[in-house]
N, C-alpha and C. Protein backbone atom coordinates (compact mmCIF):
# COMPACT_ATOMS: atom_id res chain seq x y z
N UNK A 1 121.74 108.06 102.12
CA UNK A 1 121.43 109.25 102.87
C UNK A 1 120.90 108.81 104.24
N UNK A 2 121.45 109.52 105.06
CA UNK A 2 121.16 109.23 106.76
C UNK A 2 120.00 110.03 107.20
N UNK A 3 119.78 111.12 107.14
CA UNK A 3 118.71 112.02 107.29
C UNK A 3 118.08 112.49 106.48
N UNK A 4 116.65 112.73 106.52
CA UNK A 4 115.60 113.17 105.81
C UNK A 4 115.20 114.83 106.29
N UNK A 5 114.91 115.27 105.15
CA UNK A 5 114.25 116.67 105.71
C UNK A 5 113.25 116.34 104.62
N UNK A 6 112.04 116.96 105.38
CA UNK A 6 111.01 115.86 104.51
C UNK A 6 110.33 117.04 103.60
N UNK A 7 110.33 118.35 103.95
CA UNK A 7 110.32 119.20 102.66
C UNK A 7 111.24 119.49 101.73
N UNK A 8 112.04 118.68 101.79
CA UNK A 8 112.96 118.61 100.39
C UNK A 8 112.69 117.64 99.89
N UNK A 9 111.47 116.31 100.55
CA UNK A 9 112.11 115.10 99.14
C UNK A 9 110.51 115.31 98.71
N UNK A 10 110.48 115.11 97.66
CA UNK A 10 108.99 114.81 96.72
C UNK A 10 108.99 113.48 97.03
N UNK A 11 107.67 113.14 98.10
CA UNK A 11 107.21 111.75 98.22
C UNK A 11 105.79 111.46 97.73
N UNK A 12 105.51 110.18 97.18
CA UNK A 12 104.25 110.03 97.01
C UNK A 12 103.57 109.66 98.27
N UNK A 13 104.23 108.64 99.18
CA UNK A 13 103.52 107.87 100.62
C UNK A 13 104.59 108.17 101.29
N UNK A 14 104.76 108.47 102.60
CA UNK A 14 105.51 108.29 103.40
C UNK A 14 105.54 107.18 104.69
N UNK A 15 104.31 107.61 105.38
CA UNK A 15 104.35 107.01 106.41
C UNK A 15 102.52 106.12 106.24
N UNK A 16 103.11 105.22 106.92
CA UNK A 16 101.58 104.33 107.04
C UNK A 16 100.91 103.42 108.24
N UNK A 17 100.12 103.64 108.55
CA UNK A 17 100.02 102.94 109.88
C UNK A 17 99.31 101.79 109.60
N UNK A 18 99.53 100.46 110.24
CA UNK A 18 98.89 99.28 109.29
C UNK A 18 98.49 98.15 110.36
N UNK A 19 97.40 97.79 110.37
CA UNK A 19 96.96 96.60 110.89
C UNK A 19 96.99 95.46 110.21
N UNK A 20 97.87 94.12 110.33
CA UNK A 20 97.68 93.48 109.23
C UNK A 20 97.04 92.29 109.96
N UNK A 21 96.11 91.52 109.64
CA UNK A 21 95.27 90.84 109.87
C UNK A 21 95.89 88.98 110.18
N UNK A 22 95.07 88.61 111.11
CA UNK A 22 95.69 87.21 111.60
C UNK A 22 95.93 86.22 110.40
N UNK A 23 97.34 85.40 110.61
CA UNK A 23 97.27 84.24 109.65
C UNK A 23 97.70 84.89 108.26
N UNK A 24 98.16 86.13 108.04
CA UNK A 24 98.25 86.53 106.78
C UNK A 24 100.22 86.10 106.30
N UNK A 25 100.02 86.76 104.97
CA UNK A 25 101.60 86.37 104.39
C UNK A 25 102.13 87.20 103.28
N UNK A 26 103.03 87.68 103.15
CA UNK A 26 103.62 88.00 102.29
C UNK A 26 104.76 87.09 101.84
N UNK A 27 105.09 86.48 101.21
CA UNK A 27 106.00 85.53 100.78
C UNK A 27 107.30 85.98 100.12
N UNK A 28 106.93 87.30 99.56
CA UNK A 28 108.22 88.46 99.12
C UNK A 28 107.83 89.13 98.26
N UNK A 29 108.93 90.00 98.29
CA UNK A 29 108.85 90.70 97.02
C UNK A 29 109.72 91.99 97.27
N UNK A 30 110.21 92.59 96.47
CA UNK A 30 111.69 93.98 96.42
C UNK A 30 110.99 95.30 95.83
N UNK A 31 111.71 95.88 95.78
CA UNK A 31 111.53 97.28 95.33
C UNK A 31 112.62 98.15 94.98
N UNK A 32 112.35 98.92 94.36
CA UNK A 32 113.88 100.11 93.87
C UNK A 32 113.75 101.29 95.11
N UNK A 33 113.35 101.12 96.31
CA UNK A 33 113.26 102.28 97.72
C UNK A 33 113.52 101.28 98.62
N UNK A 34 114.19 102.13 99.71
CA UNK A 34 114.50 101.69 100.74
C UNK A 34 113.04 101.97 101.60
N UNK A 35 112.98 100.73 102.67
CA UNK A 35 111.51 100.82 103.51
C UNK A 35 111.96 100.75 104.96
N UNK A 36 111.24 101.26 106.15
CA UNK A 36 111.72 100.73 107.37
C UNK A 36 110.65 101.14 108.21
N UNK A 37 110.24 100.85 109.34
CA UNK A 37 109.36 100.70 110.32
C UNK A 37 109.51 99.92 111.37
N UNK A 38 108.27 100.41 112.23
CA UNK A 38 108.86 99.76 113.78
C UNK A 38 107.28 98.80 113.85
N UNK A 39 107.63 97.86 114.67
CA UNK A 39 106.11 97.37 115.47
C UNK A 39 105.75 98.14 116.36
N UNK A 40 104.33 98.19 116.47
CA UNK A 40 103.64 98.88 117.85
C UNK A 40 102.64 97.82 118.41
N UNK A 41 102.07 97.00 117.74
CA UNK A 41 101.45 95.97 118.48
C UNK A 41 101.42 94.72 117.73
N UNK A 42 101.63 93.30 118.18
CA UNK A 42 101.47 91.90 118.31
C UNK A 42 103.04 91.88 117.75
N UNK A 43 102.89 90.36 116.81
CA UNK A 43 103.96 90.21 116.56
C UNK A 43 104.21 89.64 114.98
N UNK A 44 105.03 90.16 114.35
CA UNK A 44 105.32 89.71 112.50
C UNK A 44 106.69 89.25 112.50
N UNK A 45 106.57 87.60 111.67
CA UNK A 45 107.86 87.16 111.80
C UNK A 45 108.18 87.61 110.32
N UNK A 46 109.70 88.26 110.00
CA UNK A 46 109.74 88.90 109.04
C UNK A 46 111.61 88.77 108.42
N UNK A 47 111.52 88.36 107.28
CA UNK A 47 113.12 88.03 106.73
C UNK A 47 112.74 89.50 105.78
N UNK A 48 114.85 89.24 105.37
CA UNK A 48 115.28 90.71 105.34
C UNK A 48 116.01 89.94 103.96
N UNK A 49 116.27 89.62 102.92
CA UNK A 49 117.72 89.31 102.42
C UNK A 49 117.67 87.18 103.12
N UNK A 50 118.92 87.90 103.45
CA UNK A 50 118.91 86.40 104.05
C UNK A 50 118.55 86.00 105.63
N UNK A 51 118.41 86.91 106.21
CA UNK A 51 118.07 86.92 107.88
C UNK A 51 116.63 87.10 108.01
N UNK A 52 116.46 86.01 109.12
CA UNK A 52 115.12 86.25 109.82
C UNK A 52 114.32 86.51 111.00
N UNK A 53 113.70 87.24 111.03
CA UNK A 53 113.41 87.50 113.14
C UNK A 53 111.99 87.76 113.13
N UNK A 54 111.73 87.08 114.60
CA UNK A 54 110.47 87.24 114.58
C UNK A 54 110.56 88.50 115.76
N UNK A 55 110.05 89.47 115.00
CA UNK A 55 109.46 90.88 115.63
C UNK A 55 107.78 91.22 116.50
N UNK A 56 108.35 92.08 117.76
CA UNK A 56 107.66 92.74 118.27
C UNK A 56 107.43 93.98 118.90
N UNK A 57 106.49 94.42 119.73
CA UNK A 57 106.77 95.75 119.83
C UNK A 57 107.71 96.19 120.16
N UNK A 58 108.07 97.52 119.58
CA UNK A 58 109.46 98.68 119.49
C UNK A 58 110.40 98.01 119.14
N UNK A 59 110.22 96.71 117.91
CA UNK A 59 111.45 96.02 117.52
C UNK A 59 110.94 96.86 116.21
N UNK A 60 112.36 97.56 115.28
CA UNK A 60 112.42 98.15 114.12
C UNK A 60 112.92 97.42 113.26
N UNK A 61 112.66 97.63 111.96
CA UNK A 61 113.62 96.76 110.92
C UNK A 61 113.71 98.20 109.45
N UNK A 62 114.53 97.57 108.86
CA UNK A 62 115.24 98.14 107.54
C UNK A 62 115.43 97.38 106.21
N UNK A 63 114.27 97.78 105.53
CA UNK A 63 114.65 96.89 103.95
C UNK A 63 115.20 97.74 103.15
N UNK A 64 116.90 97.90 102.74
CA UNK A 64 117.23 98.29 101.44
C UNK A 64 116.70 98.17 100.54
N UNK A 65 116.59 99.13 99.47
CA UNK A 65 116.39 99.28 98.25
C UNK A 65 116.59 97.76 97.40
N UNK A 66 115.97 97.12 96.96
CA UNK A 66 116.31 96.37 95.52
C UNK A 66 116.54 94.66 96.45
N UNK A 67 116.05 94.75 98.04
CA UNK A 67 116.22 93.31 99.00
C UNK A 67 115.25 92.43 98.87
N UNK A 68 115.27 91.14 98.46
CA UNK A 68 113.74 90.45 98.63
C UNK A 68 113.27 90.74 100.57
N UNK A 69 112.05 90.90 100.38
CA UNK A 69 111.66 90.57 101.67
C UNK A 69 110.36 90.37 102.11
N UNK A 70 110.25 89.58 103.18
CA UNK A 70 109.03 89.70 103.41
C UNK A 70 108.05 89.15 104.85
N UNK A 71 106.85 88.59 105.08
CA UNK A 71 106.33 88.75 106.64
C UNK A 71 105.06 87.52 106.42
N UNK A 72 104.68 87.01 107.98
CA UNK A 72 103.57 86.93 108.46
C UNK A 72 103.21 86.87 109.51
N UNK A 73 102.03 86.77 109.77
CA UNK A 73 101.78 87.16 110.58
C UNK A 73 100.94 85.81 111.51
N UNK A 74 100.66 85.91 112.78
CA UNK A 74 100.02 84.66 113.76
C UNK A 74 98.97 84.50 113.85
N UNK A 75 98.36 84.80 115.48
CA UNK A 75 96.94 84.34 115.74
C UNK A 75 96.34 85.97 116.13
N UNK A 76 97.33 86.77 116.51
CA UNK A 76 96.78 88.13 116.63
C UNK A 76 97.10 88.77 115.17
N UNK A 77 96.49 90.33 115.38
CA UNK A 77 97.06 91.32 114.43
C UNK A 77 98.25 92.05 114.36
N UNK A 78 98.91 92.14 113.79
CA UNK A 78 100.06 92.78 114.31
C UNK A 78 99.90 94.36 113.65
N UNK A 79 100.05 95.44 114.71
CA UNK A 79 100.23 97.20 114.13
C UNK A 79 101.58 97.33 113.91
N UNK A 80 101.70 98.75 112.50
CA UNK A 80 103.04 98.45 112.08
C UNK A 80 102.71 99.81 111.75
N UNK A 81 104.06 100.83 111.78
CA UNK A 81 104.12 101.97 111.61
C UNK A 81 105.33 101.61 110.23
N UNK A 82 104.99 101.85 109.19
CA UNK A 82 105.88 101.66 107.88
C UNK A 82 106.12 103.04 107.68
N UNK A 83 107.52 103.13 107.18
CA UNK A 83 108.08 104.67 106.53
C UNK A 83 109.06 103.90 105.19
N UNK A 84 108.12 104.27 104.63
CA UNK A 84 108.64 104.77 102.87
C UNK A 84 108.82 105.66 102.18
N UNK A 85 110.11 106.25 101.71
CA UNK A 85 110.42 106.90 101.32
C UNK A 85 110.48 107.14 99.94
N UNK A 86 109.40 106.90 99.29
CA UNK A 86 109.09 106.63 97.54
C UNK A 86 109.47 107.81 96.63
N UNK A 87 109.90 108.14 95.72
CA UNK A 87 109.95 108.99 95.14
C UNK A 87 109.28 109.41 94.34
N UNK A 88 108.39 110.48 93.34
CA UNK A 88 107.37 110.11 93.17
C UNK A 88 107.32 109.88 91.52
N UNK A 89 106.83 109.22 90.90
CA UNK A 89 107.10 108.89 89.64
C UNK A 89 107.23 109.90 88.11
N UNK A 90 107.70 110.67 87.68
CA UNK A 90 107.73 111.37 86.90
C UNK A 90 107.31 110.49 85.44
């Protein structure tokens, strides 16, 4: 699905605004939802699958549903506007 109308989907989280702290890591990890977000401040070097880029502001990225992926981060903080589109667990 290309577009969202966001009173039609039952979400638990959608959107998140995130400071993630210097020197940090995520090493990976997947999910059954697709995730995507943009940077707004510093910089997170961040693999997708098999590709990797190091991101900064108004650089966006896209994790499919079910992709390993994952981030870290440098000597600053990096701000991150995340949109997840979770469904909510029945």
């Amino acid at each position: 699905m290309t577009f969202w109308n966001l009173a039609a989907l039952p979400l638990a989280e959608f959107m998140a605004y995130m400071e993630i702290s210097p020197g940090k890591e995520d090493t990976g990890h997947e999910h059954p939802f697709d995730q995507c977000g943009v940077v707004i401040e510093g910089q997170i070097d961040m693999f997708i699958g098999g590709e990797r880029k190091l991101l900064g502001p108004n650089d966006a990225y896209f994790m499919p549903a079910g992709v390993r992926h994952g981030w870290k981060t440098f000597d600053k903080p990096a701000k991150v506007l995340d949109i997840t589109p979770k469904p909510i667990q029945k």
